[in-house]
Structure formats: structure tokens, C-alpha cells
PDB file of N, CA and C in Angstrom:
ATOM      1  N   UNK A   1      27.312 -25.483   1.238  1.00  0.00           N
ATOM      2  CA  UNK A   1      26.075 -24.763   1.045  1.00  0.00           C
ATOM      3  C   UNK A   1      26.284 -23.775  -0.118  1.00  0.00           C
ATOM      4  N   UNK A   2      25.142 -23.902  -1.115  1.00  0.00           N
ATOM      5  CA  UNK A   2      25.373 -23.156  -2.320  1.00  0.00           C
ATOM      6  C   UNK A   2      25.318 -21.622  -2.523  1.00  0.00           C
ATOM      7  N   UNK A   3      24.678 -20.925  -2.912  1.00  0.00           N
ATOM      8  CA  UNK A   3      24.083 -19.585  -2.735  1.00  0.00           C
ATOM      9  C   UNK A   3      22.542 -19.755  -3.028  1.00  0.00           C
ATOM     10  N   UNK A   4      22.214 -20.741  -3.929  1.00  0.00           N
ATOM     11  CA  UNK A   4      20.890 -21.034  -3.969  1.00  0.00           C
ATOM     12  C   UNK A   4      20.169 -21.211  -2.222  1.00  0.00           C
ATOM     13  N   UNK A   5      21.056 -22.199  -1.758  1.00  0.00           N
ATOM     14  CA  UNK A   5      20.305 -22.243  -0.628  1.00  0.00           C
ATOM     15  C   UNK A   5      20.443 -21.288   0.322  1.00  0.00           C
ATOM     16  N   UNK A   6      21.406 -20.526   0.350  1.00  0.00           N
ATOM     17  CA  UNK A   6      21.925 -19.234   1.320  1.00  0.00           C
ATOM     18  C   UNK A   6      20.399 -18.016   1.207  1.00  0.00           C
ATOM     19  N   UNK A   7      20.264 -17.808  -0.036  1.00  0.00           N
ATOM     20  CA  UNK A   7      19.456 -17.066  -0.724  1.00  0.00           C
ATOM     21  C   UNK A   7      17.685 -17.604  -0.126  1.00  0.00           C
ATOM     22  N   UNK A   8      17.331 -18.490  -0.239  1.00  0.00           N
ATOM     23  CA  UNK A   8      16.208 -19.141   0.239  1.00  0.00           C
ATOM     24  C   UNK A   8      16.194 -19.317   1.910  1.00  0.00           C
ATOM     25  N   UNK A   9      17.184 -19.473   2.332  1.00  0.00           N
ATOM     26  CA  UNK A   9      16.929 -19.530   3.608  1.00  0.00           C
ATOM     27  C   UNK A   9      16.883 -18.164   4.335  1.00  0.00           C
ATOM     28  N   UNK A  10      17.057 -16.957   3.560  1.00  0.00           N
ATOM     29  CA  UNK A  10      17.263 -15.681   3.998  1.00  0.00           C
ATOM     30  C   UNK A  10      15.859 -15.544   3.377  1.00  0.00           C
ATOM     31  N   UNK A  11      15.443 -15.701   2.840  1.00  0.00           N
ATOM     32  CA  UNK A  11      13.679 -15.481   2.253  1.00  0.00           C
ATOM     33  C   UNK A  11      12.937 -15.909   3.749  1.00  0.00           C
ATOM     34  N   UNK A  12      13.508 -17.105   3.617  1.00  0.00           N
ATOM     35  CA  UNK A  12      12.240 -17.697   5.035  1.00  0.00           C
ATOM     36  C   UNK A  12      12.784 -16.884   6.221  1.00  0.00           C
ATOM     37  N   UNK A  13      13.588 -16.684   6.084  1.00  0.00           N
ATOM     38  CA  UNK A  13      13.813 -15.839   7.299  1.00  0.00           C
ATOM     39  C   UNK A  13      13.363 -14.538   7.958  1.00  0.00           C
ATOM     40  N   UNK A  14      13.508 -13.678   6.502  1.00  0.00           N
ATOM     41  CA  UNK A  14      12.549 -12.806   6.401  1.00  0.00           C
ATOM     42  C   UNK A  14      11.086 -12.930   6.338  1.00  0.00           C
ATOM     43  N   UNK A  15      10.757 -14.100   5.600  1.00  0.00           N
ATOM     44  CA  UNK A  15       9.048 -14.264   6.354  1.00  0.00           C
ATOM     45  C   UNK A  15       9.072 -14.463   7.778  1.00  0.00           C
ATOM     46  N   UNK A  16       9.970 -15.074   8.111  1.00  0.00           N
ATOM     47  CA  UNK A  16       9.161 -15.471   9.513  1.00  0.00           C
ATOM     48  C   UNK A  16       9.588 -13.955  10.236  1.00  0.00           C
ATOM     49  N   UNK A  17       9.994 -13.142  10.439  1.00  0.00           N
ATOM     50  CA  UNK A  17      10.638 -11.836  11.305  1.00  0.00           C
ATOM     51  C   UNK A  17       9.207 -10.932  10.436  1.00  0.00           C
ATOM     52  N   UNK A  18       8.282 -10.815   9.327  1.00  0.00           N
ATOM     53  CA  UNK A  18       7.407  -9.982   9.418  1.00  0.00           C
ATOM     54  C   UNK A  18       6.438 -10.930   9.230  1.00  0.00           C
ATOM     55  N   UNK A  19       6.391 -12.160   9.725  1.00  0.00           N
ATOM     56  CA  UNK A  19       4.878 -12.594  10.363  1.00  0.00           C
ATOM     57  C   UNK A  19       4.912 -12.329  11.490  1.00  0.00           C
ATOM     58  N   UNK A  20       6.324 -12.544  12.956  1.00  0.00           N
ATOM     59  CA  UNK A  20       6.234 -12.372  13.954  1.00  0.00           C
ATOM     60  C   UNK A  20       6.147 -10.579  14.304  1.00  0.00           C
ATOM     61  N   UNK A  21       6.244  -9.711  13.007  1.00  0.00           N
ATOM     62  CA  UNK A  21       6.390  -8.696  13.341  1.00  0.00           C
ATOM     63  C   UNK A  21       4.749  -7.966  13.520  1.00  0.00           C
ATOM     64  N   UNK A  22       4.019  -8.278  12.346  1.00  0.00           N
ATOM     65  CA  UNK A  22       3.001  -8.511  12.544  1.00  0.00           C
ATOM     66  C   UNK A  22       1.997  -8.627  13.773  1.00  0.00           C
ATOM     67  N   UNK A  23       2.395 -10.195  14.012  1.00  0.00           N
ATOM     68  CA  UNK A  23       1.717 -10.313  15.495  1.00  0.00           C
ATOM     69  C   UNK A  23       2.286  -9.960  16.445  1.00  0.00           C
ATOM     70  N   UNK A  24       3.074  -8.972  16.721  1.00  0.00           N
ATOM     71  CA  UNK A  24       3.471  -8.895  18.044  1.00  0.00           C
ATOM     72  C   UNK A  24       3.271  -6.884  18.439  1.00  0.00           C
ATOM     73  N   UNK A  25       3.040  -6.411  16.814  1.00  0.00           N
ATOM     74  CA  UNK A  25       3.327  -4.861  17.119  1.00  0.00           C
ATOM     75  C   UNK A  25       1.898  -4.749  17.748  1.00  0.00           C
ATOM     76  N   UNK A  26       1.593  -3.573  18.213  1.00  0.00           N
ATOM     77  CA  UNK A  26       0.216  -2.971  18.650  1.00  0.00           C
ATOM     78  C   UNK A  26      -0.333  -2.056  17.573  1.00  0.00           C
ATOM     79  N   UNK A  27      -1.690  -2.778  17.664  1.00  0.00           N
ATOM     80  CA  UNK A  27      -2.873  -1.880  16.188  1.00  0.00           C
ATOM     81  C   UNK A  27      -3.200  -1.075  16.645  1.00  0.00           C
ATOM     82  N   UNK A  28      -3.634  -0.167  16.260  1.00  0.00           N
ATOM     83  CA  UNK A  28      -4.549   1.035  16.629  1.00  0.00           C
ATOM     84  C   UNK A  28      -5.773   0.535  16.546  1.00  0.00           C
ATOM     85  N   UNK A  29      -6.213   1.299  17.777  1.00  0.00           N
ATOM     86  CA  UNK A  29      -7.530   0.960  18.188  1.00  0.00           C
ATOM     87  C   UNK A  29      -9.066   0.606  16.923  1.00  0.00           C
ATOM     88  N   UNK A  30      -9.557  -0.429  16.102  1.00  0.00           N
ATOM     89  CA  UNK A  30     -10.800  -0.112  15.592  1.00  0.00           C
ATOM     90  C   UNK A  30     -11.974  -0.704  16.105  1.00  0.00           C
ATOM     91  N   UNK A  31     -12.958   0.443  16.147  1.00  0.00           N
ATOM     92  CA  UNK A  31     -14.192  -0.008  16.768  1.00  0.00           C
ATOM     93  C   UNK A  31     -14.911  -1.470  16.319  1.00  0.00           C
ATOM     94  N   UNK A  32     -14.959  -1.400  14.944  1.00  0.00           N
ATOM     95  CA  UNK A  32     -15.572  -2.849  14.782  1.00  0.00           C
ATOM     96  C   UNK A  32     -14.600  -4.273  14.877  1.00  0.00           C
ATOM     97  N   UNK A  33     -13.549  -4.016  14.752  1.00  0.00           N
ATOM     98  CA  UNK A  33     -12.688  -4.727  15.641  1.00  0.00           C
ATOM     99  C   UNK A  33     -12.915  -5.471  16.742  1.00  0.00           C
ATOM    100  N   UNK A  34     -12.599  -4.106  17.437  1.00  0.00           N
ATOM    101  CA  UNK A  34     -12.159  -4.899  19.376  1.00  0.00           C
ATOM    102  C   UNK A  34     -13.694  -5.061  19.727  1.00  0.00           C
ATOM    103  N   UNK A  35     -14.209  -4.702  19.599  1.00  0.00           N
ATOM    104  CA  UNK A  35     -16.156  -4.695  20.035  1.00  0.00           C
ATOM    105  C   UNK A  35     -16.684  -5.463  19.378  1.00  0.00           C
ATOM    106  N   UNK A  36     -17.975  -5.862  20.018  1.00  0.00           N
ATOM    107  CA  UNK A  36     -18.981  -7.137  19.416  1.00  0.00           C
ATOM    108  C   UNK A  36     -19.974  -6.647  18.863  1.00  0.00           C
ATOM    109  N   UNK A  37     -19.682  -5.020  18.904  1.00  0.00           N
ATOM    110  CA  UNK A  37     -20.673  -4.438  17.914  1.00  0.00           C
ATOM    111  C   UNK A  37     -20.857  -4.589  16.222  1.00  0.00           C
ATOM    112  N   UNK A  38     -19.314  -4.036  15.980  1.00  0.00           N
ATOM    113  CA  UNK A  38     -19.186  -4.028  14.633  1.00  0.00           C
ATOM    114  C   UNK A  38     -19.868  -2.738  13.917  1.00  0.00           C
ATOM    115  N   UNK A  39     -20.469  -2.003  14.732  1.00  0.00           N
ATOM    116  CA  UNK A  39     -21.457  -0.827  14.029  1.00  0.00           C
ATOM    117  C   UNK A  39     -20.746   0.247  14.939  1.00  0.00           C
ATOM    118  N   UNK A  40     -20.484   1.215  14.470  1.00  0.00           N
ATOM    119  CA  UNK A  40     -19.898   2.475  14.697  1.00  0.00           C
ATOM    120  C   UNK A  40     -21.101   3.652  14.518  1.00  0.00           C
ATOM    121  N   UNK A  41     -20.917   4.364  15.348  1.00  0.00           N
ATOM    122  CA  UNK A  41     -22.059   6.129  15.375  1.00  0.00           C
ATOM    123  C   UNK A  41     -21.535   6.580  14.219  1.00  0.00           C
ATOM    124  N   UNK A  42     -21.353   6.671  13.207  1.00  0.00           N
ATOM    125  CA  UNK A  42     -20.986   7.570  11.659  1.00  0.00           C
ATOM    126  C   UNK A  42     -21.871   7.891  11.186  1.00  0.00           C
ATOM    127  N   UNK A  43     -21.915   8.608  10.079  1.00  0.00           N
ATOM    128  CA  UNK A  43     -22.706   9.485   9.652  1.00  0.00           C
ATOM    129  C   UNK A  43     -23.391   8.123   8.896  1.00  0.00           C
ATOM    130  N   UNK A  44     -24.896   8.395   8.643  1.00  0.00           N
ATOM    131  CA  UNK A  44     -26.195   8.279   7.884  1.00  0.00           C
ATOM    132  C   UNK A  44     -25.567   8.287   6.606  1.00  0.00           C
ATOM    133  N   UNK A  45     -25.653   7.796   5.706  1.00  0.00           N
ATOM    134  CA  UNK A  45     -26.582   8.216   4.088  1.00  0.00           C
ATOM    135  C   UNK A  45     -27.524   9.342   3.896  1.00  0.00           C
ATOM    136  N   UNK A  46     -27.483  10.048   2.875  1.00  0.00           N
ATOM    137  CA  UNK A  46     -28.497  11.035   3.283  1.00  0.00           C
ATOM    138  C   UNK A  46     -29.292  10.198   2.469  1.00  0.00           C
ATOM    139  N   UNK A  47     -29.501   9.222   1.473  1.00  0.00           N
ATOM    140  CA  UNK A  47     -30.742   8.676   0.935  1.00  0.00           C
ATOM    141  C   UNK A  47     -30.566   7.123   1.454  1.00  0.00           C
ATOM    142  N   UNK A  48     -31.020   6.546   2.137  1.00  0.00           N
ATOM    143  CA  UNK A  48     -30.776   5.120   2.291  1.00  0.00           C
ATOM    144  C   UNK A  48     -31.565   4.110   1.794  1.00  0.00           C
ATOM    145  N   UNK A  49     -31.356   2.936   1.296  1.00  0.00           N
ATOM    146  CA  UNK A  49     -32.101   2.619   0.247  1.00  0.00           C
ATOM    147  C   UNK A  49     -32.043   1.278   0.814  1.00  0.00           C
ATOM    148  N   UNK A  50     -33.064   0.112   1.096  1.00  0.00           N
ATOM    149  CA  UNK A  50     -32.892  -1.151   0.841  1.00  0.00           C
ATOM    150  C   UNK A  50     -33.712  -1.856   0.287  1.00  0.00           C
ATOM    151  N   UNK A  51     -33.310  -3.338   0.580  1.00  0.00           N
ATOM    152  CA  UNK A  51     -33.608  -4.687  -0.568  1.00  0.00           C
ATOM    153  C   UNK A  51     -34.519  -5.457   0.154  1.00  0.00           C
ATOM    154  N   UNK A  52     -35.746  -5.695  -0.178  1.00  0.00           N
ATOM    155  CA  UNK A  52     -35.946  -7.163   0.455  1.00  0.00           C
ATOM    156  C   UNK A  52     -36.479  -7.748  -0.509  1.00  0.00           C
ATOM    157  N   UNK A  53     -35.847  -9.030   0.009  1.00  0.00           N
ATOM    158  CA  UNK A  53     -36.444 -10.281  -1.159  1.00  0.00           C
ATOM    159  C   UNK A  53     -37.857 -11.014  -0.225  1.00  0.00           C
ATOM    160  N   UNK A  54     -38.328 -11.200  -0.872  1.00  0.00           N
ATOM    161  CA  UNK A  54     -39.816 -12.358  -0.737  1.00  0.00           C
ATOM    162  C   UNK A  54     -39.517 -13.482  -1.635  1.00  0.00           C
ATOM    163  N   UNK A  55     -39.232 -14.630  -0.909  1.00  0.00           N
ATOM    164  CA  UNK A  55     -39.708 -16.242  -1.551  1.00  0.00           C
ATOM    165  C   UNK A  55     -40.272 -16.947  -0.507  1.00  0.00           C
ATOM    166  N   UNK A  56     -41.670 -17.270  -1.521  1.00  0.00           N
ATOM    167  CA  UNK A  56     -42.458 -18.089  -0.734  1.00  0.00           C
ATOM    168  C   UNK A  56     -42.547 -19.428  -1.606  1.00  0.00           C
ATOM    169  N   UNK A  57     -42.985 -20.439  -1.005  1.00  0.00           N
ATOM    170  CA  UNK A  57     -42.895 -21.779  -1.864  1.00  0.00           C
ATOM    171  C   UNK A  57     -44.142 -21.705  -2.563  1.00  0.00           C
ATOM    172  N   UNK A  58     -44.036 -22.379  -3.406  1.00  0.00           N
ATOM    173  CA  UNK A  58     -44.808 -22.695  -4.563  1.00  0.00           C
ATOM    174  C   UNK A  58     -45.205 -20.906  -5.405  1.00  0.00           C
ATOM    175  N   UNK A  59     -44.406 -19.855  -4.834  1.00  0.00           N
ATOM    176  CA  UNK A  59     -44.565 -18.852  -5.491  1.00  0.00           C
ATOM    177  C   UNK A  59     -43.038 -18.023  -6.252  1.00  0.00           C
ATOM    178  N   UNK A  60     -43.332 -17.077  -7.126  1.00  0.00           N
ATOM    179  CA  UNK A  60     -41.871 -17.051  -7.535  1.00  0.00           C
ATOM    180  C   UNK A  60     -41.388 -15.989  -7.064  1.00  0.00           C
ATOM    181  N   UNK A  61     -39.708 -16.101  -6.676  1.00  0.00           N
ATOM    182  CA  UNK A  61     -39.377 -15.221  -5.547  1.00  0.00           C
ATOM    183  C   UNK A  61     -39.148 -13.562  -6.390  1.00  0.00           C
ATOM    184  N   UNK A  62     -39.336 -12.538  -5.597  1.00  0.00           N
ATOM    185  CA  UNK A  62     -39.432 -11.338  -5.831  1.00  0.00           C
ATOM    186  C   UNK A  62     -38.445 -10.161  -5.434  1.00  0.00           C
ATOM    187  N   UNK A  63     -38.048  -9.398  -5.815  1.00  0.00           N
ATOM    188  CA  UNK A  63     -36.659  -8.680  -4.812  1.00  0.00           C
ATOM    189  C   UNK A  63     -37.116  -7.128  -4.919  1.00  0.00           C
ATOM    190  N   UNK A  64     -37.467  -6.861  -4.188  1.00  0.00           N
ATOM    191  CA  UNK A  64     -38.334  -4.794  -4.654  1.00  0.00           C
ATOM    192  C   UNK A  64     -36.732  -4.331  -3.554  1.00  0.00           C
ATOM    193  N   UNK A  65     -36.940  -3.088  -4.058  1.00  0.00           N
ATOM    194  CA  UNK A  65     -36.052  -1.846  -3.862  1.00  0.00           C
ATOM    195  C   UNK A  65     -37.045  -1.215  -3.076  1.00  0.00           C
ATOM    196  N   UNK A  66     -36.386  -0.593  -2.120  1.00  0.00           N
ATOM    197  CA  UNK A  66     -37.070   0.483  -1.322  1.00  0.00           C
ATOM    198  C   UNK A  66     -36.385   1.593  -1.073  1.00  0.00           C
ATOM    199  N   UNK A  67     -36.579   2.962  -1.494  1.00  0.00           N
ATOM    200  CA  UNK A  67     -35.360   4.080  -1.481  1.00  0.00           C
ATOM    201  C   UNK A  67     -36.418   4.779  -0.433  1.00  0.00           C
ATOM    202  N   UNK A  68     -36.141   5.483   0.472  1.00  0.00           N
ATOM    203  CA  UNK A  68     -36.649   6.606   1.252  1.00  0.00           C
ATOM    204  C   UNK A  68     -35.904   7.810   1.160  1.00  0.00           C
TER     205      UNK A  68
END
């Protein structure tokens, strides 16, 4: 066995010890995470602004801004 291969097999080795390290440590808790919410109580925007598009067929589609 060469050092080429000594060298490469210590690579994979080390991948595989921080993929398993990875999956095995414990995450800290995140809300949109572990929940089927995905939406968290955080703060507002103080200006919130959205998009809607309109396409209708045979008409050409439109995209307005709406800021409140």
C-alpha cells in the first residue's frame, strides 16, 4: 500500500466520521424546523409591501406593487 492510497483512505474516513457526526449530534431547537408551521411570532416590517400578479387568458399579464 502506497501513501497515495494511505492518504485517500484517511480522506474517506474523515468524511464518513463528520457525516456520521452530523447526523447523530443534537440541533438546537428551530421553530420552522421541528413545526409544520414554518412561521414564527417575530417582529412585523414596519412598511410591508406586496406583489400580485394578474394573468388572465387572452389578456396580458400584469404585476402591481402594493406598499401600505
Amino acid at each position: 500500500m502506497n501513501w497515495q492510497t494511505v492518504v485517500s483512505l484517511i480522506i474517506v474516513a474523515l468524511a464518513v466520521v463528520g457525516l456520521l457526526w452530523g447526523r447523530l449530534r443534537r440541533r438546537k431547537f428551530s421553530f420552522a424546523r421541528d413545526t409544520h408551521c414554518g412561521c414564527s411570532a417575530g417582529p412585523r416590517s414596519p412598511n410591508p409591501s406586496s406583489i400580485v400578479f394578474h394573468a388572465r387568458k387572452g389578456e396580458r399579464p400584469q404585476i402591481i406593487m402594493k406598499t401600505k
